[in-house]
C-alpha atoms as a PDB file:
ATOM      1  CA  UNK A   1      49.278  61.338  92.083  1.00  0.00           C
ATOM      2  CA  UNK A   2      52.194  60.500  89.973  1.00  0.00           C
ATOM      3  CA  UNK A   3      55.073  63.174  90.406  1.00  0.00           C
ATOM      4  CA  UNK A   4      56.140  64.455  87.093  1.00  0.00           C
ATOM      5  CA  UNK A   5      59.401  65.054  86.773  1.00  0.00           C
ATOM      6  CA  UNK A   6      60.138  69.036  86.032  1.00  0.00           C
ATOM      7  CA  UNK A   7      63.205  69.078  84.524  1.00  0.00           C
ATOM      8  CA  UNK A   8      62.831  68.324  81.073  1.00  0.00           C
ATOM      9  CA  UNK A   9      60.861  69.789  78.251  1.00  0.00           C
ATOM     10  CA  UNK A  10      57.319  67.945  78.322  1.00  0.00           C
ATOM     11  CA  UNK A  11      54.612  67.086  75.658  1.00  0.00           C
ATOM     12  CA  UNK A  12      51.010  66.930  77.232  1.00  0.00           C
ATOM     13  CA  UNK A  13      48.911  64.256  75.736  1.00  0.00           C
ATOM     14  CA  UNK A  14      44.907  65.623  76.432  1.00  0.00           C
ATOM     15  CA  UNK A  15      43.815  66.454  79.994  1.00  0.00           C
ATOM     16  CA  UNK A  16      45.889  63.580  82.058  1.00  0.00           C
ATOM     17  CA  UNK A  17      49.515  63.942  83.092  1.00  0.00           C
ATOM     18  CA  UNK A  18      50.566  61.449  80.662  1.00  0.00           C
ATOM     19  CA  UNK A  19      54.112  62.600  80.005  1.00  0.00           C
ATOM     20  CA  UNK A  20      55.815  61.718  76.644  1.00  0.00           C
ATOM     21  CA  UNK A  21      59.406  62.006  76.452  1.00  0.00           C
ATOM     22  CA  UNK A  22      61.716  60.841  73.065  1.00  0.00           C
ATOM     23  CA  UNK A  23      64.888  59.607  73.113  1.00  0.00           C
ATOM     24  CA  UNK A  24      67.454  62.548  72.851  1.00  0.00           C
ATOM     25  CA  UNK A  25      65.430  64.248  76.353  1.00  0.00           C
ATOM     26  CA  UNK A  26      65.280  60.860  78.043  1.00  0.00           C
ATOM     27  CA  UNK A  27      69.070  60.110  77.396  1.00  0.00           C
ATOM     28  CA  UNK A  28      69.571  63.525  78.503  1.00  0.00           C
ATOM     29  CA  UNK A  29      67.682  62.909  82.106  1.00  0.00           C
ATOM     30  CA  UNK A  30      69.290  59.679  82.888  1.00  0.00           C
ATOM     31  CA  UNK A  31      73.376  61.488  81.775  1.00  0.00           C
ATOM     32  CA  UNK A  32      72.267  63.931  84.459  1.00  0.00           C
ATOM     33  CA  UNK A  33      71.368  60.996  86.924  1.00  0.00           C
ATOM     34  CA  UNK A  34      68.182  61.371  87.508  1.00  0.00           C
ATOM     35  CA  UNK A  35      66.145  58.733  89.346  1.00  0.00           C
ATOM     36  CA  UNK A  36      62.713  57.632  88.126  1.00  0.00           C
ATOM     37  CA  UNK A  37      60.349  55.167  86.264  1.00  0.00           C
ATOM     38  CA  UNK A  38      60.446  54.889  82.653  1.00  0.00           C
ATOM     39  CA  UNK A  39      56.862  53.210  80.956  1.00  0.00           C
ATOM     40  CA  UNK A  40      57.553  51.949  77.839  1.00  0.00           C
ATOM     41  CA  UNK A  41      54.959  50.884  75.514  1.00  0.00           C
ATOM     42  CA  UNK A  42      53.788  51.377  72.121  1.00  0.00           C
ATOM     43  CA  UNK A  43      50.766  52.890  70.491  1.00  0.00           C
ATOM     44  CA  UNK A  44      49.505  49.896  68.301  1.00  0.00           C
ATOM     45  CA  UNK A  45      49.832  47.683  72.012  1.00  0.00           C
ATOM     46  CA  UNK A  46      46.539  46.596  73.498  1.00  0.00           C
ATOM     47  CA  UNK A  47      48.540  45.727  77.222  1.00  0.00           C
ATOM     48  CA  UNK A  48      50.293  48.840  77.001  1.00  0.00           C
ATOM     49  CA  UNK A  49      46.558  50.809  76.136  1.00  0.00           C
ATOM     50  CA  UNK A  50      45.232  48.417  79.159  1.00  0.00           C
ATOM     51  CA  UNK A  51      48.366  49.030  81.209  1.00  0.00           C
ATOM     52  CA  UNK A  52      48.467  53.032  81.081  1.00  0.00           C
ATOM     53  CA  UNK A  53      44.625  53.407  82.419  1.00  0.00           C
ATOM     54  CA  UNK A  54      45.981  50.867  85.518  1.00  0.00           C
ATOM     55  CA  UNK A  55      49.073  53.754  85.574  1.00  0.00           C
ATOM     56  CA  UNK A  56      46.016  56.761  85.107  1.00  0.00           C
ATOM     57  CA  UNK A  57      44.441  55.157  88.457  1.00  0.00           C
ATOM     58  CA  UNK A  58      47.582  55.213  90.011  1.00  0.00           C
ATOM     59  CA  UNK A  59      47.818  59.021  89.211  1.00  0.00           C
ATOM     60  CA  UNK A  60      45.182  59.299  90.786  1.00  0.00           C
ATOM     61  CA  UNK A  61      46.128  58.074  94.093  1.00  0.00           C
ATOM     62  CA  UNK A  62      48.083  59.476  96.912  1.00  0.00           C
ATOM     63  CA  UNK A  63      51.444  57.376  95.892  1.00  0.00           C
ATOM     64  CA  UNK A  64      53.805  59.578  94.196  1.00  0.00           C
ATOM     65  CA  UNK A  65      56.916  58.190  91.512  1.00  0.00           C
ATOM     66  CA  UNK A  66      59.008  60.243  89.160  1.00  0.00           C
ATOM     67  CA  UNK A  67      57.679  59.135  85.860  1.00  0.00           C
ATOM     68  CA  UNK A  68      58.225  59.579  82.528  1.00  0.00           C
ATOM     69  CA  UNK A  69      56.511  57.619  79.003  1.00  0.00           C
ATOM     70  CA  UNK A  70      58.564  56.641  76.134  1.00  0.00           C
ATOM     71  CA  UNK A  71      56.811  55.398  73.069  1.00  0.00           C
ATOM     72  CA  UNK A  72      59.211  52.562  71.615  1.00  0.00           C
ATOM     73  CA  UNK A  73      59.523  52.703  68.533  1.00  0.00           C
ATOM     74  CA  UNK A  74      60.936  56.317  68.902  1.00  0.00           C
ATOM     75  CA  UNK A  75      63.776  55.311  70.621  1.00  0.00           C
ATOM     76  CA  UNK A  76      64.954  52.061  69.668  1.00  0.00           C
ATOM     77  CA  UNK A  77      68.569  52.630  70.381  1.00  0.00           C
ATOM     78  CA  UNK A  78      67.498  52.740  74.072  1.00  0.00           C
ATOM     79  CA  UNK A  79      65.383  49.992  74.064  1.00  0.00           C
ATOM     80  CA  UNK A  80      68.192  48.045  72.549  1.00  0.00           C
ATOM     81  CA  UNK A  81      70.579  49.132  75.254  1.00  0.00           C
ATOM     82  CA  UNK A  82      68.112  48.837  77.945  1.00  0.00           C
ATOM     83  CA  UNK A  83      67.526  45.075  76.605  1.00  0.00           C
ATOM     84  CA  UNK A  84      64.017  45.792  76.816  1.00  0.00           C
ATOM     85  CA  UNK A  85      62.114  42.269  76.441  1.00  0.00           C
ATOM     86  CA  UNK A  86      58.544  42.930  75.384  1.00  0.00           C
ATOM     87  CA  UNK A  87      56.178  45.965  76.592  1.00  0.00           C
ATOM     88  CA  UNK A  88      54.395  47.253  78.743  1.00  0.00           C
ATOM     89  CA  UNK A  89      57.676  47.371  80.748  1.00  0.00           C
ATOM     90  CA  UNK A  90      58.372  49.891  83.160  1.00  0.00           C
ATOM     91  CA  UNK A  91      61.978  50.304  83.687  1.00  0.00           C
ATOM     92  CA  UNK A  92      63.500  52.213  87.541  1.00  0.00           C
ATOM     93  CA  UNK A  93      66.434  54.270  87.298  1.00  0.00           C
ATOM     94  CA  UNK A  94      68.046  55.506  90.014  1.00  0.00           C
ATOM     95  CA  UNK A  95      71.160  58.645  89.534  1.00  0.00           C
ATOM     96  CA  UNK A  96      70.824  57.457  85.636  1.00  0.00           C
ATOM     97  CA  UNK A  97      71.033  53.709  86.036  1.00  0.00           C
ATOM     98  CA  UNK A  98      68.670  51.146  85.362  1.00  0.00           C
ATOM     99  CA  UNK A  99      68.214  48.971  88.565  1.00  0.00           C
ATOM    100  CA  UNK A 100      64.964  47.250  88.115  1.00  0.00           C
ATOM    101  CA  UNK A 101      62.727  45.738  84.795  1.00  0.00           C
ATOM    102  CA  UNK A 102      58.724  45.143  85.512  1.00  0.00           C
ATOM    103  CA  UNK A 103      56.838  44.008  82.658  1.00  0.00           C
ATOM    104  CA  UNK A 104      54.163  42.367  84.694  1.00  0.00           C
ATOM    105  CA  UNK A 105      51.624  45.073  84.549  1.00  0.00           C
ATOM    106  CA  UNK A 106      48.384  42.715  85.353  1.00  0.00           C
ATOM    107  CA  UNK A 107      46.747  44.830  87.895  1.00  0.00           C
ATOM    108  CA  UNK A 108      46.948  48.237  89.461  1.00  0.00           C
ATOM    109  CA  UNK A 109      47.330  46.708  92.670  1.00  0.00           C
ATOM    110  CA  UNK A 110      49.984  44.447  91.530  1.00  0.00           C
ATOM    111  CA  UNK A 111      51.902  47.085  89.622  1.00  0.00           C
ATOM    112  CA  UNK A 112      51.912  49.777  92.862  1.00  0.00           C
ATOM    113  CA  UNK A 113      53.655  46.920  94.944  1.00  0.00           C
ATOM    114  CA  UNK A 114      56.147  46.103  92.180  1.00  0.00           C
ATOM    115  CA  UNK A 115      57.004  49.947  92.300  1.00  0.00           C
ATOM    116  CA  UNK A 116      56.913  50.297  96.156  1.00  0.00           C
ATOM    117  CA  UNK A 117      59.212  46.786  96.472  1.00  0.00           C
ATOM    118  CA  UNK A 118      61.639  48.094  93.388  1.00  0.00           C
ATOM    119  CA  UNK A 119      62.184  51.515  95.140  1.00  0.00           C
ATOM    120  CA  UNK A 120      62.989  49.862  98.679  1.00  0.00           C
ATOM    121  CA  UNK A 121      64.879  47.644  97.499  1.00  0.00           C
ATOM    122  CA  UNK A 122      66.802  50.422  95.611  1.00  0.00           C
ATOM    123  CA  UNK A 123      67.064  52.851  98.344  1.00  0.00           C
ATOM    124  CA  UNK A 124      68.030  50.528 101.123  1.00  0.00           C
ATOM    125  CA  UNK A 125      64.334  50.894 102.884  1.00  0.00           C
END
């Protein structure tokens, strides 16, 4: 099950814990230095419609990540900074800085070990 991170102000999107988050909030989170994965995607995106059920199944299972969604096109000043190439992307923080860029969201096998490898890698593991 994805862990949701508590400590902003959340929007609920229907029965999943599919997190939305806009720009001012998510800028807040990463100021305060705290570590997670961003998914960025956009609403009229067929990948990024394909990639979130892969993300719902990964909800699902026993792996837990911080997470948080940011739709795009409501925060373009970040995705400028964050030099975000294309989406789906999904974009690892760790105490507020970006330390990792996946935008090869193919399978939910595939993404899990990009996450796994990205944290290790991060943390030292």
């Amino acid at each position: 099950m994805l862990k949701i991170c508590s400590c902003l102000n959340w929007k609920r999107r229907g029965e999943k814990n599919v997190i939305n988050i806009r720009y001012p909030e998510l800028r807040a989170a990463l100021d305060a230095g705290k570590d997670g994965w961003v998914y960025v995607h956009s609403p009229f995106c067929g990948a990024c419609i394909k990639a979130e059920r892969m993300l719902s199944v990964i909800e699902e299972s026993k792996e837990t990540f911080s997470f948080w969604q940011v739709n795009i096109q409501l925060a373009p000043e970040w995705a400028r900074s964050a030099q975000i190439e294309s989406v789906p992307a999904l974009l690892y923080y760790k105490k507020g800085r970006l330390q990792a860029k996946v935008y090869r969201l193919f399978s939910v096998m595939e993404i899990l070990s990009n996450m796994k490898e990205v944290e290790n890698d991060v943390n030292g593991l």
